[in-house]
PDB file of N, CA and C in Angstrom:
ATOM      1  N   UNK A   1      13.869  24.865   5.140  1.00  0.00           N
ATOM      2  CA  UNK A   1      15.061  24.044   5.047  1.00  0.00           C
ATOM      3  C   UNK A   1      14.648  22.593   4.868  1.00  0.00           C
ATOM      4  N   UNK A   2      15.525  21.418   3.893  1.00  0.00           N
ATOM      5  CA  UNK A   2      15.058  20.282   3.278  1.00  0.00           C
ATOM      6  C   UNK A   2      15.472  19.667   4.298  1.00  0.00           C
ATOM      7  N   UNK A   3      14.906  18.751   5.047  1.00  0.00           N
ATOM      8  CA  UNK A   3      15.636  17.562   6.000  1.00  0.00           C
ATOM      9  C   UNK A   3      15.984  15.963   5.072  1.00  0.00           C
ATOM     10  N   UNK A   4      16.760  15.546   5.438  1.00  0.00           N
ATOM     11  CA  UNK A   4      16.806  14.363   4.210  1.00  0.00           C
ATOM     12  C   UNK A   4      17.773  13.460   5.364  1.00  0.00           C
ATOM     13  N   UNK A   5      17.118  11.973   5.198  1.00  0.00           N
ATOM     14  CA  UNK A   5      17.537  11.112   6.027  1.00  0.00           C
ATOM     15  C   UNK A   5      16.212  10.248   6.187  1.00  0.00           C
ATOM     16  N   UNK A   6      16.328   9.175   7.242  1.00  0.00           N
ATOM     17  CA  UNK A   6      15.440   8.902   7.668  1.00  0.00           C
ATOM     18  C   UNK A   6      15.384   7.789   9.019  1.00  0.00           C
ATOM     19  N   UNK A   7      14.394   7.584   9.599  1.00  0.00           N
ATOM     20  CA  UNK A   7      14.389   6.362  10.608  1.00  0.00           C
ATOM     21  C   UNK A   7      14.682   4.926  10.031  1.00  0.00           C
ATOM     22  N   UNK A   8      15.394   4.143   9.864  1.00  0.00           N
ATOM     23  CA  UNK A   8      15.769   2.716   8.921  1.00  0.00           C
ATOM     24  C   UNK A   8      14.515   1.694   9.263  1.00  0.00           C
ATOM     25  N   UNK A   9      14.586   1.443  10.811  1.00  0.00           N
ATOM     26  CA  UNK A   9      13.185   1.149  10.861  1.00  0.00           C
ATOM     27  C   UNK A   9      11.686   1.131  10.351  1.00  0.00           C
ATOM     28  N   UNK A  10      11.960   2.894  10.759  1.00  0.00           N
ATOM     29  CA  UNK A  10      10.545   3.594  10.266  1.00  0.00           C
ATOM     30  C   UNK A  10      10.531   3.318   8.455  1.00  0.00           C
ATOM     31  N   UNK A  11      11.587   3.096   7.490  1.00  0.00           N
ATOM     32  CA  UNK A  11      11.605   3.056   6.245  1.00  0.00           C
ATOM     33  C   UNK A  11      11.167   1.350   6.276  1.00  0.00           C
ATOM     34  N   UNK A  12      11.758   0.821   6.997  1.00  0.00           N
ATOM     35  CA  UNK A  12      11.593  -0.905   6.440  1.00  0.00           C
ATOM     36  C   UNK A  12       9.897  -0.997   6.984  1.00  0.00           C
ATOM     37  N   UNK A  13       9.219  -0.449   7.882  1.00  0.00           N
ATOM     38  CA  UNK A  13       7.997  -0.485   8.078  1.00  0.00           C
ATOM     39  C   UNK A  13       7.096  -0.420   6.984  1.00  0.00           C
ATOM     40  N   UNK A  14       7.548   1.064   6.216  1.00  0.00           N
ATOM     41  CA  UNK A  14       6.830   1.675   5.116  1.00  0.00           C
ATOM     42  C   UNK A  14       7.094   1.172   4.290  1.00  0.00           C
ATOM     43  N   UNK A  15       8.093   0.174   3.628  1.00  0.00           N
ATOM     44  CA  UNK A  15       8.349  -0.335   2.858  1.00  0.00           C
ATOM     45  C   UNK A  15       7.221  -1.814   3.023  1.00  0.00           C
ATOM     46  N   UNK A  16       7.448  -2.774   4.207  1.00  0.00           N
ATOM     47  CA  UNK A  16       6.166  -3.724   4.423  1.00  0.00           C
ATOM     48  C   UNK A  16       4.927  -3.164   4.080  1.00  0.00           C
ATOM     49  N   UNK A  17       4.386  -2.051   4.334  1.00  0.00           N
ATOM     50  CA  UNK A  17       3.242  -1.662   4.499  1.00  0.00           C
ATOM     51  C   UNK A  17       2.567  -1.337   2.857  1.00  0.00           C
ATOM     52  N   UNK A  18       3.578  -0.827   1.900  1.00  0.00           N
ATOM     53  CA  UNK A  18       3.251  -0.680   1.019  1.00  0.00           C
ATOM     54  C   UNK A  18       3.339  -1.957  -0.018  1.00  0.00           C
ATOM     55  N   UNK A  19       4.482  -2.894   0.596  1.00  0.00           N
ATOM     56  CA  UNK A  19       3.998  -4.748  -0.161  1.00  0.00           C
ATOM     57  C   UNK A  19       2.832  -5.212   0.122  1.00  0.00           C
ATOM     58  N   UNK A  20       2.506  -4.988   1.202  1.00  0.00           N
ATOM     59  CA  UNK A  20       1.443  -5.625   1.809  1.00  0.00           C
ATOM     60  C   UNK A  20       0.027  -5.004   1.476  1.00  0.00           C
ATOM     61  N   UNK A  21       0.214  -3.907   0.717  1.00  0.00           N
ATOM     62  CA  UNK A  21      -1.344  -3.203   0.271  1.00  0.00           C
ATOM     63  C   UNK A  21      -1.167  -3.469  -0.589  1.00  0.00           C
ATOM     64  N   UNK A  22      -0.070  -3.321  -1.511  1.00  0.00           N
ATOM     65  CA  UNK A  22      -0.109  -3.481  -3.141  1.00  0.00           C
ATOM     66  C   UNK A  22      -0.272  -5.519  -3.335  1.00  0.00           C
ATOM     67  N   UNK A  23      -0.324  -6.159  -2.226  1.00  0.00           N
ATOM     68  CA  UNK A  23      -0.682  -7.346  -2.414  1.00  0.00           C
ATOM     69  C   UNK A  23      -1.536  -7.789  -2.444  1.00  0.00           C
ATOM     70  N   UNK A  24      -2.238  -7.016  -1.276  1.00  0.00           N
ATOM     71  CA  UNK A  24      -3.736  -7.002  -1.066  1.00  0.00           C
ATOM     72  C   UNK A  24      -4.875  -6.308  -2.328  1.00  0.00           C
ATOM     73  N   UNK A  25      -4.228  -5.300  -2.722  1.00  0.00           N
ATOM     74  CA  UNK A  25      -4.671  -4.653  -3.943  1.00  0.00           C
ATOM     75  C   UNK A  25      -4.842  -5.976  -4.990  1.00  0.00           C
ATOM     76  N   UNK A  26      -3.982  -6.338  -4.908  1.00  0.00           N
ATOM     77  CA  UNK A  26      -3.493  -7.929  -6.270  1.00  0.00           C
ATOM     78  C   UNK A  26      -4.698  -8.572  -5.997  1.00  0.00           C
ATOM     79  N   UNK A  27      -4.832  -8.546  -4.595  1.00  0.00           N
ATOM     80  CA  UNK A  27      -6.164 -10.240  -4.507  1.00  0.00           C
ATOM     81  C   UNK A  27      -7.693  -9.489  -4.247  1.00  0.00           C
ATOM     82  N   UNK A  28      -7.929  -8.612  -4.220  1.00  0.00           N
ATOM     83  CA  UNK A  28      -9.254  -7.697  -4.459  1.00  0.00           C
ATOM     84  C   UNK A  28      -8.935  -7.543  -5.773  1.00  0.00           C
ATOM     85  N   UNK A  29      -8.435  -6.965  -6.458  1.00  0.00           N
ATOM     86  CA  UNK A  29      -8.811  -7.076  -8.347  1.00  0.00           C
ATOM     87  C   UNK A  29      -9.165  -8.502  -8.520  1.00  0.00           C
ATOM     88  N   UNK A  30      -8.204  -9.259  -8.304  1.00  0.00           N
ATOM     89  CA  UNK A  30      -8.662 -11.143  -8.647  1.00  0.00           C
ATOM     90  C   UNK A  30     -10.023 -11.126  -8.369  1.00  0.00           C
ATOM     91  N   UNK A  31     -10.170 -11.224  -6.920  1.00  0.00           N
ATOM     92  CA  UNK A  31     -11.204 -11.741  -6.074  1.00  0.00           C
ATOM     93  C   UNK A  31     -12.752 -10.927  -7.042  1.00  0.00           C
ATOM     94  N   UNK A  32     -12.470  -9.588  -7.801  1.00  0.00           N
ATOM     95  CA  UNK A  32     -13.992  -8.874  -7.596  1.00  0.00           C
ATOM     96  C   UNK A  32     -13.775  -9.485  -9.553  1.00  0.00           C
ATOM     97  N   UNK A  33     -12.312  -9.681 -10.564  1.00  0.00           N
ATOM     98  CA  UNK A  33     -12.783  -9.586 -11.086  1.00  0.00           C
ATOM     99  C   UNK A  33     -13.362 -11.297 -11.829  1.00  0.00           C
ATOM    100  N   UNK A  34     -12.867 -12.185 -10.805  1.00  0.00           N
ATOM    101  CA  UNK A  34     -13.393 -13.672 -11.012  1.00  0.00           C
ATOM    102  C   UNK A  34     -14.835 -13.854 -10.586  1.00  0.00           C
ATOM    103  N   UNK A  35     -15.458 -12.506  -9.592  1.00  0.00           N
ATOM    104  CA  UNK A  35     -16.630 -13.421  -9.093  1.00  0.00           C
ATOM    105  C   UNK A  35     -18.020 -12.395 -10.040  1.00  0.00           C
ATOM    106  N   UNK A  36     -17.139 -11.168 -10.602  1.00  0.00           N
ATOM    107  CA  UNK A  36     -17.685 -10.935 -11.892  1.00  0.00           C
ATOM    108  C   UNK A  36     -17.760 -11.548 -13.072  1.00  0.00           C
ATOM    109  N   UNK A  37     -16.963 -12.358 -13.370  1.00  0.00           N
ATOM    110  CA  UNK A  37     -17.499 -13.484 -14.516  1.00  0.00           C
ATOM    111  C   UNK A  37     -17.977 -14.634 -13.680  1.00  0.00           C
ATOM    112  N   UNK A  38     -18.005 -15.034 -12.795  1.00  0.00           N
ATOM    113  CA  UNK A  38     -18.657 -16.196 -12.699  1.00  0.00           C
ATOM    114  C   UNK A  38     -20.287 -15.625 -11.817  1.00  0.00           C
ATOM    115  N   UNK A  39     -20.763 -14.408 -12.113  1.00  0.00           N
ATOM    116  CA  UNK A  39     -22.151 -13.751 -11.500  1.00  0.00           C
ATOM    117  C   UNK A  39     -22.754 -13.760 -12.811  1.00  0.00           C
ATOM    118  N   UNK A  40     -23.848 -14.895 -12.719  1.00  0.00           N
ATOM    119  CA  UNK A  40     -25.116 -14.491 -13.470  1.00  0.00           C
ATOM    120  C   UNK A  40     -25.721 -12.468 -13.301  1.00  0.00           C
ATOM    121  N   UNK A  41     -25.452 -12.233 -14.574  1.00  0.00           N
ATOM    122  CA  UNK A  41     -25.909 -11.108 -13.972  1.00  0.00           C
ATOM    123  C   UNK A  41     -26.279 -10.236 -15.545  1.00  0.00           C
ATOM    124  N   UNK A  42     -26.848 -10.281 -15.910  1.00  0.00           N
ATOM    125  CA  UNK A  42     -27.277  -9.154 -17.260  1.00  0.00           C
ATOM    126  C   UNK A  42     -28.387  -8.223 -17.324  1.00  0.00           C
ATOM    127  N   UNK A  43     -28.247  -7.751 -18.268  1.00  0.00           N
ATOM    128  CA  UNK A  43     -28.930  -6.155 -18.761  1.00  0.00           C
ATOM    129  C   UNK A  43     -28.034  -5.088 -18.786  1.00  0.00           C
ATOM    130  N   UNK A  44     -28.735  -4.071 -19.039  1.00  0.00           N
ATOM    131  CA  UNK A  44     -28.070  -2.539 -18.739  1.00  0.00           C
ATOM    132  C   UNK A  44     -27.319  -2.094 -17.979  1.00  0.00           C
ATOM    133  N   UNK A  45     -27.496  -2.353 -16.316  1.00  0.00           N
ATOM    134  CA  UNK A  45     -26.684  -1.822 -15.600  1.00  0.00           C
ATOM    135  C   UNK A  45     -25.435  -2.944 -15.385  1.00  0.00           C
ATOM    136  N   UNK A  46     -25.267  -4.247 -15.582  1.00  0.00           N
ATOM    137  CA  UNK A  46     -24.322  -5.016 -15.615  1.00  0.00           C
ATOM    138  C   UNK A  46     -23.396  -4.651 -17.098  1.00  0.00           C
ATOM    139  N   UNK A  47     -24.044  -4.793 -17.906  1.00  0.00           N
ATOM    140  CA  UNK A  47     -23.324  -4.303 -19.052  1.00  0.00           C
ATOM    141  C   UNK A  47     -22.145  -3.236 -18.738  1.00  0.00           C
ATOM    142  N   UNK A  48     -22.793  -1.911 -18.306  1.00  0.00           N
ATOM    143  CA  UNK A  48     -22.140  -0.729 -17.749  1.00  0.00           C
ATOM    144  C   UNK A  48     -21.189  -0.888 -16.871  1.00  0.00           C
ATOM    145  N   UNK A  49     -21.370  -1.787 -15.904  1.00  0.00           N
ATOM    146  CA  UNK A  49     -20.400  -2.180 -14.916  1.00  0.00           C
ATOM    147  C   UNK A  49     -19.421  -2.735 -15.380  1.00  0.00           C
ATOM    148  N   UNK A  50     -19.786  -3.683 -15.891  1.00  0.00           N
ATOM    149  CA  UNK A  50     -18.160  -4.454 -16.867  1.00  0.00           C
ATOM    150  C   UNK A  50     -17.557  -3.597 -17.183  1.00  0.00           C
ATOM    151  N   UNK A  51     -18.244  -2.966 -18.258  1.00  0.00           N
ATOM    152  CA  UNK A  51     -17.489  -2.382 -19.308  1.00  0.00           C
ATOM    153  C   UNK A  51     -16.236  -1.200 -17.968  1.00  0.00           C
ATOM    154  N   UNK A  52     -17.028  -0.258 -17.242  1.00  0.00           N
ATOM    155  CA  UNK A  52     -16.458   0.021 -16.426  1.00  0.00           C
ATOM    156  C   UNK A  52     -15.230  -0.384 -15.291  1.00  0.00           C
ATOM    157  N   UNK A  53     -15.280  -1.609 -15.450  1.00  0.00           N
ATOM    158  CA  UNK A  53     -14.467  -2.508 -14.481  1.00  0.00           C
ATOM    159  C   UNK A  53     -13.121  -2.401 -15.706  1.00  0.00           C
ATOM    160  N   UNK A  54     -13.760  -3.025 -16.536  1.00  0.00           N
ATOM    161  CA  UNK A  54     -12.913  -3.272 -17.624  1.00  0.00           C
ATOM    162  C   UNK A  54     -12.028  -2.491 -18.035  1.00  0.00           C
ATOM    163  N   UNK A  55     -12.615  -1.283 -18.525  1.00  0.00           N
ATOM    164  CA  UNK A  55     -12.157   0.418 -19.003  1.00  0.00           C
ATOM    165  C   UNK A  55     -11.393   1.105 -17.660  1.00  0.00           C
ATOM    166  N   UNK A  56     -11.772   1.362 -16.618  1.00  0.00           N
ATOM    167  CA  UNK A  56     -11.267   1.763 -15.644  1.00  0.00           C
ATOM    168  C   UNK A  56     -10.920   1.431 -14.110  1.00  0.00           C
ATOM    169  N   UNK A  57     -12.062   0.756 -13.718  1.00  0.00           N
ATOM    170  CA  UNK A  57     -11.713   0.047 -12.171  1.00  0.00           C
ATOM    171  C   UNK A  57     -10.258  -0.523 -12.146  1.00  0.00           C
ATOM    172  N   UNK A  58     -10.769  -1.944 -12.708  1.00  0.00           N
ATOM    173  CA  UNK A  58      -9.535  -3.047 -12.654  1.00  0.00           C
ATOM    174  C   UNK A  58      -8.164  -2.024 -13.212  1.00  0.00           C
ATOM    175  N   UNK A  59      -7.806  -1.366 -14.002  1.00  0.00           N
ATOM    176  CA  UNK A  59      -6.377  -0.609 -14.918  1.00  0.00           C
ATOM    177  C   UNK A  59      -6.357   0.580 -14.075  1.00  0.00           C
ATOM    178  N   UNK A  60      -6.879   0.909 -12.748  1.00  0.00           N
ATOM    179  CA  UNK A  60      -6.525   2.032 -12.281  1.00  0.00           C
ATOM    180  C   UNK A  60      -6.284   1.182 -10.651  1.00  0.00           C
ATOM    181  N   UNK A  61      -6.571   0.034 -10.320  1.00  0.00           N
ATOM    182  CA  UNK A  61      -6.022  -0.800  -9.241  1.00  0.00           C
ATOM    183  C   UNK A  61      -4.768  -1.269  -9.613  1.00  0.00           C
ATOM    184  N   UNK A  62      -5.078  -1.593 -10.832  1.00  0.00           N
ATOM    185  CA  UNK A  62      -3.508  -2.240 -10.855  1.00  0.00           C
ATOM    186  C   UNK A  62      -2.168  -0.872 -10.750  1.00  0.00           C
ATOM    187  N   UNK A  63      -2.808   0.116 -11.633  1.00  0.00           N
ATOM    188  CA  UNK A  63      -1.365   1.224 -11.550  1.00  0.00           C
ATOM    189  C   UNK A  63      -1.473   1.687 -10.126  1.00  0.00           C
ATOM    190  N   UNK A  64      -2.511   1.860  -8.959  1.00  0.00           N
ATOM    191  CA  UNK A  64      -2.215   2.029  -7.715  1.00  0.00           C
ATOM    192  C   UNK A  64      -1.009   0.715  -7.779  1.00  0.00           C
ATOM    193  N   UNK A  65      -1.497  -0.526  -7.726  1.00  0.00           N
ATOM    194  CA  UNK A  65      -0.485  -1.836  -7.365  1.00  0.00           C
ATOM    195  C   UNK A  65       0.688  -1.223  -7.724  1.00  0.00           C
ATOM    196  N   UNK A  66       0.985  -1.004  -8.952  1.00  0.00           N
ATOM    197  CA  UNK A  66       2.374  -1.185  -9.387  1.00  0.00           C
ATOM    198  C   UNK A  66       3.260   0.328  -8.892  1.00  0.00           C
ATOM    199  N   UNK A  67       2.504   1.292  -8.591  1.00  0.00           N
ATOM    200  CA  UNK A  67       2.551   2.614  -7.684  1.00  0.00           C
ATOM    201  C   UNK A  67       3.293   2.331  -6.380  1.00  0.00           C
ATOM    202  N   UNK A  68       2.325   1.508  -5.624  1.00  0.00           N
ATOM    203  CA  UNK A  68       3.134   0.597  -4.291  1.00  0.00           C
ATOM    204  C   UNK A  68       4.146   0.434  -4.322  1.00  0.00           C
ATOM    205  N   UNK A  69       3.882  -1.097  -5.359  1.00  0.00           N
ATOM    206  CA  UNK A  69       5.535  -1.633  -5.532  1.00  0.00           C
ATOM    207  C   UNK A  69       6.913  -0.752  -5.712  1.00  0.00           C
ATOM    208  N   UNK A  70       6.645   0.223  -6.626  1.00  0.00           N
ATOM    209  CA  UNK A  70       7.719   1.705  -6.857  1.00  0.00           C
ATOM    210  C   UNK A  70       7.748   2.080  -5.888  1.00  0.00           C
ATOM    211  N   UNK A  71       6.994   2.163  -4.981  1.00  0.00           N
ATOM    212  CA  UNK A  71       7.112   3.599  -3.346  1.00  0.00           C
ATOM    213  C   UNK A  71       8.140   1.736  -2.983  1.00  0.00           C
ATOM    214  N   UNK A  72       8.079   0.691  -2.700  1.00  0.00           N
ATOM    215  CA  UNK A  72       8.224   0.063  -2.081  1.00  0.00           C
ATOM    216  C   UNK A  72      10.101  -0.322  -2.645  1.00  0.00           C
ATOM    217  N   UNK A  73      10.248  -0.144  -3.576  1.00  0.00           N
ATOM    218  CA  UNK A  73      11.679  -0.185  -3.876  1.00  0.00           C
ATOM    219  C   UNK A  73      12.297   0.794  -3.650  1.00  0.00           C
ATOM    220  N   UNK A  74      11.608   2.247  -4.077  1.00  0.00           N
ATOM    221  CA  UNK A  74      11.823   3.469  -3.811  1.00  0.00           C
ATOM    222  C   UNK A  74      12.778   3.590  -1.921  1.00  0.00           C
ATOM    223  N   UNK A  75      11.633   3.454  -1.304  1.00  0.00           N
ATOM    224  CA  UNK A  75      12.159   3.401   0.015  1.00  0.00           C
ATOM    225  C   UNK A  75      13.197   2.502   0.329  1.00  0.00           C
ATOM    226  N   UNK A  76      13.092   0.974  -0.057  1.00  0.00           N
ATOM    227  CA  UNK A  76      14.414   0.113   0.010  1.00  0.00           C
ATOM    228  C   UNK A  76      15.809   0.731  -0.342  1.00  0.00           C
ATOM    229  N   UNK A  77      15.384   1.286  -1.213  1.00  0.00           N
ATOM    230  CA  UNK A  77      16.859   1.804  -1.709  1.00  0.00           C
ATOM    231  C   UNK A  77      17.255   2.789  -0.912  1.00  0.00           C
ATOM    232  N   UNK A  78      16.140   3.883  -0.724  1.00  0.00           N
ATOM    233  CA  UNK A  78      16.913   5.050   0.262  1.00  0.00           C
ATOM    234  C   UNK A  78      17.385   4.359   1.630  1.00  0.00           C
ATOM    235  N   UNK A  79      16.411   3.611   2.560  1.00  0.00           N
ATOM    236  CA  UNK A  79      16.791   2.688   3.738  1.00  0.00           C
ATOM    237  C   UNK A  79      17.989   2.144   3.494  1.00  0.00           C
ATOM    238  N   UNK A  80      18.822   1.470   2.225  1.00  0.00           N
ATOM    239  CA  UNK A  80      20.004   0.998   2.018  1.00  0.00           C
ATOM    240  C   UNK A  80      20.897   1.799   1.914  1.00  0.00           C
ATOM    241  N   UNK A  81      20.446   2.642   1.400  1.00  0.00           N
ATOM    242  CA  UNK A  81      21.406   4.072   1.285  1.00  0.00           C
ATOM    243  C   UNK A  81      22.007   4.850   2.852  1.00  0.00           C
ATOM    244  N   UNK A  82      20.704   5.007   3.414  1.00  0.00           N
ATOM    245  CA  UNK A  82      21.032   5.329   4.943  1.00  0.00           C
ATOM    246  C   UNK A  82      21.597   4.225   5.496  1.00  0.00           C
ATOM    247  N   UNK A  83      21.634   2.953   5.708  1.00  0.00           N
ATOM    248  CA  UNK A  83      22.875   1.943   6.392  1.00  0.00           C
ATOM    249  C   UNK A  83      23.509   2.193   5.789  1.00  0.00           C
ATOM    250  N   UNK A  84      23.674   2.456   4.710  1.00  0.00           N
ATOM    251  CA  UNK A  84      25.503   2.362   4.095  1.00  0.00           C
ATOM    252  C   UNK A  84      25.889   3.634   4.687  1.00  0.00           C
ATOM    253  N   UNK A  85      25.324   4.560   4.638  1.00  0.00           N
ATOM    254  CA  UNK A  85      26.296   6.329   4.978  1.00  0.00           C
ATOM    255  C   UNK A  85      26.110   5.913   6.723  1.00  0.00           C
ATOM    256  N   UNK A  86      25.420   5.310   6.994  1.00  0.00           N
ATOM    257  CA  UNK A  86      25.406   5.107   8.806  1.00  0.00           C
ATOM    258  C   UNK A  86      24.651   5.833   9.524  1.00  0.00           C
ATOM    259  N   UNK A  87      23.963   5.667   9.004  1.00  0.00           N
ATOM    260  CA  UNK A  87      22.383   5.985   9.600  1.00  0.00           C
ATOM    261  C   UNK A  87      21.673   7.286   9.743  1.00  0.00           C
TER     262      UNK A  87
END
């Protein structure tokens, strides 16, 4: 049997929790991919790494990010939904 509802609380929690990673997510991509261009760093295995950062790291942080942000409206809305029907 489906249960459907939820704690309003417990939703506005999960809702912070998932701004607050997908923000944090925001400033670790910045943070790794500014101090990768400003790192002396060449050859082979730097090459690989970029390109890697480039191709997949950094474009698979960000769709986690923007993943967040969706769970994070996602829940707003149901949490609004439950105050309006009354809890």
């Amino acid at each position: 049997m489906s249960h459907l509802g939820g704690d309003p609380e417990q939703l506005a929690a999960l809702r912070a929790s998932f701004d607050r990673h997908g923000q944090a997510l925001e400033e670790i991509t910045a943070s790794i991919r500014n101090q990768l261009g400003a790192t002396a760093w060449h050859g082979p295995a730097a090459d690989r790494f970029r390109g890697a950062w480039s191709s997949d790291f950094e474009p698979t942080l960000r769709r986690l990010q923007g993943a967040l942000g969706e769970a994070a409206a996602e829940v707003a809305r149901r949490r609004e939904a439950l105050l309006q029907a009354g809890g």
